[in-house]
Protein backbone atom coordinates (compact mmCIF):
# COMPACT_ATOMS: atom_id res chain seq x y z
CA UNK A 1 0.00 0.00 0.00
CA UNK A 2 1.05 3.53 -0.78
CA UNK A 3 0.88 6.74 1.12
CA UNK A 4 1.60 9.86 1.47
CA UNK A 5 3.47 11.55 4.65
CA UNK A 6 4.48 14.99 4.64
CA UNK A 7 4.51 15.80 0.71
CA UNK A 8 6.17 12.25 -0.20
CA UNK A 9 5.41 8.60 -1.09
CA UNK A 10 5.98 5.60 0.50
CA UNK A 11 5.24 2.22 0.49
CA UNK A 12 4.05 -0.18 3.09
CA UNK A 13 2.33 -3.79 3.78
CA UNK A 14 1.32 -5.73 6.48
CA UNK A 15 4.16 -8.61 6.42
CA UNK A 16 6.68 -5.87 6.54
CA UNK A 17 5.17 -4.59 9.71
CA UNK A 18 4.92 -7.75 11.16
CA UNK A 19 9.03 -8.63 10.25
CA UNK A 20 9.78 -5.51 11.43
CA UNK A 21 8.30 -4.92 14.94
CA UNK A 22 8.30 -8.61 15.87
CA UNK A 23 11.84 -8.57 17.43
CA UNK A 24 10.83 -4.85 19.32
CA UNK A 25 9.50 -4.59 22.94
CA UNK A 26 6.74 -1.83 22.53
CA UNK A 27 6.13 1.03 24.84
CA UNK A 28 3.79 1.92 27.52
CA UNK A 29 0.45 2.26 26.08
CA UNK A 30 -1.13 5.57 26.65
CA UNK A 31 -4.43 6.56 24.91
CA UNK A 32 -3.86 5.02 21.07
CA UNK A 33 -3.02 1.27 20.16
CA UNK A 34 -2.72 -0.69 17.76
CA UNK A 35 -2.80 -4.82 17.89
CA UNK A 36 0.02 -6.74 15.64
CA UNK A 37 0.00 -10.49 16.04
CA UNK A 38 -1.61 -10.07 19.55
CA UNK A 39 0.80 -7.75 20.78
CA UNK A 40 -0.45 -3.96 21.27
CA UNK A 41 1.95 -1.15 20.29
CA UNK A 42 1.91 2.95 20.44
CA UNK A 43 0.52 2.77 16.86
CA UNK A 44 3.25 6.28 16.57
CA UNK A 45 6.03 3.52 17.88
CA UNK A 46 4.93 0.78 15.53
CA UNK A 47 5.14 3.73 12.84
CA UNK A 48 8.32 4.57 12.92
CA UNK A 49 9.71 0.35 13.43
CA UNK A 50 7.68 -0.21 10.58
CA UNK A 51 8.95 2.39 8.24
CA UNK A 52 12.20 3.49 9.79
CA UNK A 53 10.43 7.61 9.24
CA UNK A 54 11.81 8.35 12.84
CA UNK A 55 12.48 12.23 11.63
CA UNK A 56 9.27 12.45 9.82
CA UNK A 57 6.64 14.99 12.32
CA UNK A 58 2.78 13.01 12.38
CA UNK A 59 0.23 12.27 14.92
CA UNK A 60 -1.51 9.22 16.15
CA UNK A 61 -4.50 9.49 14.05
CA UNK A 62 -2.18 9.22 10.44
CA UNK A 63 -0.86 5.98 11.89
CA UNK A 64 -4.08 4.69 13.35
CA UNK A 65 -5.24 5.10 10.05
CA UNK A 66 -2.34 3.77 8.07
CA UNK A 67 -2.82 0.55 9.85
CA UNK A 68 -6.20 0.12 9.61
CA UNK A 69 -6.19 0.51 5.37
CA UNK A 70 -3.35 -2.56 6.23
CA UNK A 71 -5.81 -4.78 8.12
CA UNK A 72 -4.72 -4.11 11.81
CA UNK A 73 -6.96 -3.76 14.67
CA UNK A 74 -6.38 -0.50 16.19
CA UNK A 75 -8.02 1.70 18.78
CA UNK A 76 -10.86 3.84 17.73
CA UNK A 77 -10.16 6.89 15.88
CA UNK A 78 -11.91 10.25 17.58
CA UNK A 79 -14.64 11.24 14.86
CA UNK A 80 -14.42 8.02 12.67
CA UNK A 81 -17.38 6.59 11.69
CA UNK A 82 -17.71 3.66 14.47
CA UNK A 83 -19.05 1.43 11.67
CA UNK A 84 -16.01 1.56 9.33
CA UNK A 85 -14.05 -1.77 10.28
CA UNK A 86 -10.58 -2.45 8.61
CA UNK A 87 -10.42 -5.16 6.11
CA UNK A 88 -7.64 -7.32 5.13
CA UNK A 89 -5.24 -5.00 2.56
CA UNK A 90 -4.89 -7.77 -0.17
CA UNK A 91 -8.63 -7.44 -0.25
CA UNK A 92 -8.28 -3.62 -1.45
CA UNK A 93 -7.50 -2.62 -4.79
CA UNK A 94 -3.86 -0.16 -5.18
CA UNK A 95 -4.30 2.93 -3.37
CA UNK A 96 -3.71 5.67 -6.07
CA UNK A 97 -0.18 7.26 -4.60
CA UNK A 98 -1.15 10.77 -5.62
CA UNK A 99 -3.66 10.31 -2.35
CA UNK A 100 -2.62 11.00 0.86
CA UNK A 101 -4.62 8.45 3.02
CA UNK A 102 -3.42 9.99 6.26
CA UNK A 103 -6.06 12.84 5.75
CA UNK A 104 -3.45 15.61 5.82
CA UNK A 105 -6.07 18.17 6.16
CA UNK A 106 -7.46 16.22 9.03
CA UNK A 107 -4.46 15.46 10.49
CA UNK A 108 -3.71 19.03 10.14
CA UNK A 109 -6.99 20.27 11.94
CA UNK A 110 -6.30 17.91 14.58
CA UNK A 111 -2.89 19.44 15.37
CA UNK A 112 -4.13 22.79 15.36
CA UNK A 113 -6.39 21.93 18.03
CA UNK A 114 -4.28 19.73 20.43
CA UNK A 115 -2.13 22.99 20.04
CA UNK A 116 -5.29 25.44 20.68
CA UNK A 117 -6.47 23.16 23.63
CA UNK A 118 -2.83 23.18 25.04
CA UNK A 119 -2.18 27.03 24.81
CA UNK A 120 -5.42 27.83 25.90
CA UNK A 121 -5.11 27.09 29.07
CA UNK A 122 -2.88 29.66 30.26
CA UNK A 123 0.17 32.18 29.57
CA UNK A 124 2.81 29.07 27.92
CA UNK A 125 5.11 31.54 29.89
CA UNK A 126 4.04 30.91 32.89
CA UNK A 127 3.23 27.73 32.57
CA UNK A 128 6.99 26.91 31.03
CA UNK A 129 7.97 29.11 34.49
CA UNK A 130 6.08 26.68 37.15
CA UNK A 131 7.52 23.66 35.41
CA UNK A 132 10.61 25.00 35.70
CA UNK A 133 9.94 25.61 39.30
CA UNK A 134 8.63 21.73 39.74
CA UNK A 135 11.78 20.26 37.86
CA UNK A 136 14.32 22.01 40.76
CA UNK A 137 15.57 19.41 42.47
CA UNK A 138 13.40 16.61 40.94
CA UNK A 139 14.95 13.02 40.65
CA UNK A 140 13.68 10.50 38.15
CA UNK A 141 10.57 9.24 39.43
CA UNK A 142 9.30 12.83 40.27
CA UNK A 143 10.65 14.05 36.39
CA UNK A 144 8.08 11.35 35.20
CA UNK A 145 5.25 12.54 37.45
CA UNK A 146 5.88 16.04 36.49
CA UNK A 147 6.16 15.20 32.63
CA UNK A 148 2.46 13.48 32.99
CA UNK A 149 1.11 16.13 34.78
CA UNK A 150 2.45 18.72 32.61
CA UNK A 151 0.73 17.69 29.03
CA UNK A 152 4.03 18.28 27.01
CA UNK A 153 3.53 14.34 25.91
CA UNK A 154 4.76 12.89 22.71
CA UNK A 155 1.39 13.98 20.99
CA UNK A 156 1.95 17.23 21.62
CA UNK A 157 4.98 17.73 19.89
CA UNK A 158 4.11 15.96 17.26
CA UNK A 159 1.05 18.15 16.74
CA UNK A 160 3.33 21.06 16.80
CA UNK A 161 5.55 19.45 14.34
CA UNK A 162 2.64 19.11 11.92
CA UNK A 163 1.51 22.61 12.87
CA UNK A 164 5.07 23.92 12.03
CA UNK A 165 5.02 21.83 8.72
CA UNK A 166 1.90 23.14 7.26
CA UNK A 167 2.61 26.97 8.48
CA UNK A 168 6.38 27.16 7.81
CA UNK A 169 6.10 29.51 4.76
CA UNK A 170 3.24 31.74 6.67
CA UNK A 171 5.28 34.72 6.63
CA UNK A 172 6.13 34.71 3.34
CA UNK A 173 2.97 34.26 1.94
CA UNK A 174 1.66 37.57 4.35
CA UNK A 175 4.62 39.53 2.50
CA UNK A 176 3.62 38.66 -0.88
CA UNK A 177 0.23 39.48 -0.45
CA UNK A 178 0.29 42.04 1.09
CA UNK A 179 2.67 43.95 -1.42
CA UNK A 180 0.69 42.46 -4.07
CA UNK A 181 -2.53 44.10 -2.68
CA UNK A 182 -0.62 47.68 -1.66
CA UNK A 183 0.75 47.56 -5.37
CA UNK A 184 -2.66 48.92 -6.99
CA UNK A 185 -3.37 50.96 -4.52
CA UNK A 186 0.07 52.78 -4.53
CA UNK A 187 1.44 52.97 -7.99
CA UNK A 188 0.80 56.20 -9.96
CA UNK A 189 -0.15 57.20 -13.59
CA UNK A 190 2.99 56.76 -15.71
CA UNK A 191 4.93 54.68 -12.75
CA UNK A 192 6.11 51.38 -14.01
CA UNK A 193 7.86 48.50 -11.42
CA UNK A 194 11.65 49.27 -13.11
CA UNK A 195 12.58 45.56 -11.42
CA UNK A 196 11.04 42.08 -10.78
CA UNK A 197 9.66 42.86 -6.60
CA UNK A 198 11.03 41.08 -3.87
CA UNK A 199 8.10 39.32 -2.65
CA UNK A 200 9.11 36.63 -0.58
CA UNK A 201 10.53 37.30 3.02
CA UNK A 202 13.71 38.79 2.59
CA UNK A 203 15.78 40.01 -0.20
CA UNK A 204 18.57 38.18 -2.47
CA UNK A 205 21.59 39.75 -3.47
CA UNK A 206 20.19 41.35 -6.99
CA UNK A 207 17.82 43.11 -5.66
CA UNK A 208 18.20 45.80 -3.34
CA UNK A 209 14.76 46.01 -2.33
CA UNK A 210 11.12 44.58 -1.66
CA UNK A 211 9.85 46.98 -4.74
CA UNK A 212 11.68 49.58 -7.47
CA UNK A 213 9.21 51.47 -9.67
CA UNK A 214 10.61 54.60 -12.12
CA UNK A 215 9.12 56.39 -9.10
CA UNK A 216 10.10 54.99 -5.82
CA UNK A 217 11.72 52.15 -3.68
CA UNK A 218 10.12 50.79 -1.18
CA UNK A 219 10.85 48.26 1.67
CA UNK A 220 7.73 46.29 3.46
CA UNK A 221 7.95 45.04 7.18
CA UNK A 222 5.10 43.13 8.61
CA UNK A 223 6.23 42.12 11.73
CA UNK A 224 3.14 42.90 14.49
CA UNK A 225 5.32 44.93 17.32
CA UNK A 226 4.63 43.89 21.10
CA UNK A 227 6.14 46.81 22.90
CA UNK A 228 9.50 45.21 23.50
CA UNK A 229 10.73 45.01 20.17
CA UNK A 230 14.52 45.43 20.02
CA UNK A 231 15.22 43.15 17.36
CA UNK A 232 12.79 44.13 15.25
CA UNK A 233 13.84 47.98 16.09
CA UNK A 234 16.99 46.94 14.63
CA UNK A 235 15.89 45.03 11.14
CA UNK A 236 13.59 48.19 10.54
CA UNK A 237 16.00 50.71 10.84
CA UNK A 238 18.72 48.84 8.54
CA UNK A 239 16.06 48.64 6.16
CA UNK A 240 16.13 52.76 6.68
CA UNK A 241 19.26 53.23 5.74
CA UNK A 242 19.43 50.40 3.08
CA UNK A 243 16.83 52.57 1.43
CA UNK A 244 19.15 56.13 1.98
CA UNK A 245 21.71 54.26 0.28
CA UNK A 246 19.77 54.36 -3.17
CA UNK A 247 21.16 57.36 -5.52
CA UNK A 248 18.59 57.99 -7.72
CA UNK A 249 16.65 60.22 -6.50
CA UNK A 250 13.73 58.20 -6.23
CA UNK A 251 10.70 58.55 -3.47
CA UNK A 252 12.29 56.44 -0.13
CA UNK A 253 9.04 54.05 1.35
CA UNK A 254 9.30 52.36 4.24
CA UNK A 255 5.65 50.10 4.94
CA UNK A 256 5.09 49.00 8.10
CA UNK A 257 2.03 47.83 10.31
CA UNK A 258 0.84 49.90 13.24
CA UNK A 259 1.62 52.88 15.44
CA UNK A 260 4.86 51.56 17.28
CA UNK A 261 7.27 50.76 14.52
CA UNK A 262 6.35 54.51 13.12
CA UNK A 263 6.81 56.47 16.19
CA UNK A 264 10.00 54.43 16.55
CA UNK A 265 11.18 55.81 13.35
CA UNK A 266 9.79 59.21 13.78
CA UNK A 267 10.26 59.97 17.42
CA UNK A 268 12.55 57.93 18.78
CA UNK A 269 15.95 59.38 20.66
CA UNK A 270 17.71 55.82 20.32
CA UNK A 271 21.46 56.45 19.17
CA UNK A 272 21.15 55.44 15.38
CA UNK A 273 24.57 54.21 14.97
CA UNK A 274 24.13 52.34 18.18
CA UNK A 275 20.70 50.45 16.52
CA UNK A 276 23.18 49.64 13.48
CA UNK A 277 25.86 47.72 15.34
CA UNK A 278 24.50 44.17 14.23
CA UNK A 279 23.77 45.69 11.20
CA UNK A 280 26.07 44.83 7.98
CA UNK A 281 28.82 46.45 7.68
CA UNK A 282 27.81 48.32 4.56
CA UNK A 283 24.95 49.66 6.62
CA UNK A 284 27.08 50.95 9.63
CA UNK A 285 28.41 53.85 8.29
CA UNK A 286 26.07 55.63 6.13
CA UNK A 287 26.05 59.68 4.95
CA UNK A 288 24.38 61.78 7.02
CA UNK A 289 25.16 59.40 10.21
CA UNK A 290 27.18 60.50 13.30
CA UNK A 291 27.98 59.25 16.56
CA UNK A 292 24.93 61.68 18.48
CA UNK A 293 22.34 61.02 15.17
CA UNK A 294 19.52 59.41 16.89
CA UNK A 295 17.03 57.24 14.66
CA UNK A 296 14.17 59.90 14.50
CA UNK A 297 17.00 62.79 13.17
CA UNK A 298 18.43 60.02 10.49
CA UNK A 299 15.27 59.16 9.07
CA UNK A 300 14.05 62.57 8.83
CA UNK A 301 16.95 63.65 7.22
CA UNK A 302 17.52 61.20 4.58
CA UNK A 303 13.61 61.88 3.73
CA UNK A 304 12.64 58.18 4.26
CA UNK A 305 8.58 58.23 4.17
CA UNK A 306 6.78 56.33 6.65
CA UNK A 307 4.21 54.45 5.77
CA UNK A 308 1.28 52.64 8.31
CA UNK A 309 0.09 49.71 6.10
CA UNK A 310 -3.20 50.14 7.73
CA UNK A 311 -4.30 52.95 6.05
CA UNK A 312 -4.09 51.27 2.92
CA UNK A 313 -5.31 47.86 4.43
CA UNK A 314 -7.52 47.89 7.87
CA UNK A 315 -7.47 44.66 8.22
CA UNK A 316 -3.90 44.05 8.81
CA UNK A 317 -3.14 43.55 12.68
């Protein structure tokens, strides 16, 4: 049988489970099982014996699953029709490999809400703070205890695994959509894009910046600021003086989301050069930059315009 974990294809069948866990002790049983030759394993455990996928983030349900479509006996499946009974895999016809039969929006939803149920119970900061508290001074029977009692179990981190899989290129879809909705809304009669834009997260070496029109250049940072925002204090204002670097002549944009990361660049006493010390060393030293120029005075003066996305799009948070 063939599916699908994670974006790729693999192949499985019952005998090779069988071979392969046979000469394995399985684990504790917690909540899941599933039953191979009368023996019940962690059906995450078997997984990985089985298939030797021990990097490979999933959750309980895409293995319960998996071994049910290969004629195992496994423990019910939360939301499965009670009714649906697995059959004997020689008795199926070939699973189409294009199909991912671990449900990967399922499994998806699923990890999104062991995360939601997990988080929602408190600040994770505080929470991370009193198990820190518990562990001082804990030996190993009390670290086990603790670990129970906490909820950080196995299925946890595999849901955040999954959750990290599906979201990893979050940010830059935001920052191409967003510059691909401001785009309309900003360009003027006559102004042409002079350059293909940058709109994936971050800029590669040919070009300079997020967009270059015949009329301007522009840099977009979507970051949502906290209130203690010191490293992203730092990215925005080396994006300021990336953009005073440009000799053209050209309108200087800077986009950015909120009230904080514009006062910061309009108000703010913070030595400048000070801001720029992790900064590349091309960006240390610009014109117009001295050892008392504070980040308000440098962004004034180099006529960098500040822009609050959400006047152009409310909706952004």
């Amino acid at each position: 049988m063939d599916f699908v974990l994670n974006g790729r294809t693999h192949t499985l069948d019952a005998e090779t489970v069988r071979a392969r866990v046979h000469g394995a002790p399985p684990h504790d049983i917690r909540t899941h099982w599933v039953e191979i030759d009368g023996r019940r394993w962690p059906p995450k455990q078997a997984f990985r014996v089985a298939t030797g996928l021990n990097d490979e983030p999933f959750i309980s349900h895409f293995a319960l699953r998996v071994f049910q479509r290969l004629g195992f006996t496994t423990s019910p499946i939360p939301g499965a029709p009670q009714s649906a009974r697995p059959q004997p895999s020689e008795s199926r016809t070939a699973v189409d490999p294009r199909i991912d039969v671990g449900g990967p929006r399922k499994d998806a939803t699923v990890a999104f809400a062991t995360l939601e149920a997990y988080l929602s119970n408190g600040s994770l900061t505080d929470t991370i703070a009193r198990l820190e508290a518990s562990l001082n001074g804990a030996g190993n029977d009390d670290v086990q205890r603790i670990l129970t009692e906490s909820g950080l179990d196995e299925d946890l981190v595999d849901g955040a695994l999954v959750v990290r899989e599906r979201i990893g290129m979050i940010d830059t879809l935001i920052h191409a959509a967003v510059i691909t909705q401001v785009l309309p809304l900003i360009l003027e009669p006559g102004e042409v894009l002079t350059k293909r834009p940058s709109l994936g997260a971050g800029n590669d070496p040919d070009r300079n910046y997020d967009l270059e029109t015949s009329h301007r250049v522009a840099e977009f940072k979507l970051s949502s600021w906290k209130g203690r925002d010191g490293m992203r204090q730092r990215g925005l204002f080396a994006d300021v003086v990336g953009l005073s670097l440009d000799p053209t002549g050209r309108r200087r944009q800077v986009y950015v989301v909120g009230d904080l990361p514009v006062r910061f660049l309009k108000n703010s006493k913070r030595n400048a050069a000070k801001t720029l010390s992790k900064a590349a060393l091309k960006l240390r030293t610009p014109a117009g930059l001295d050892a008392s120029t504070t980040v308000a005075e440098f962004t004034k003066t180099t006529n960098i315009e500040v822009i609050d996305l959400k006047a152009l799009l409310p909706r952004l948070r």
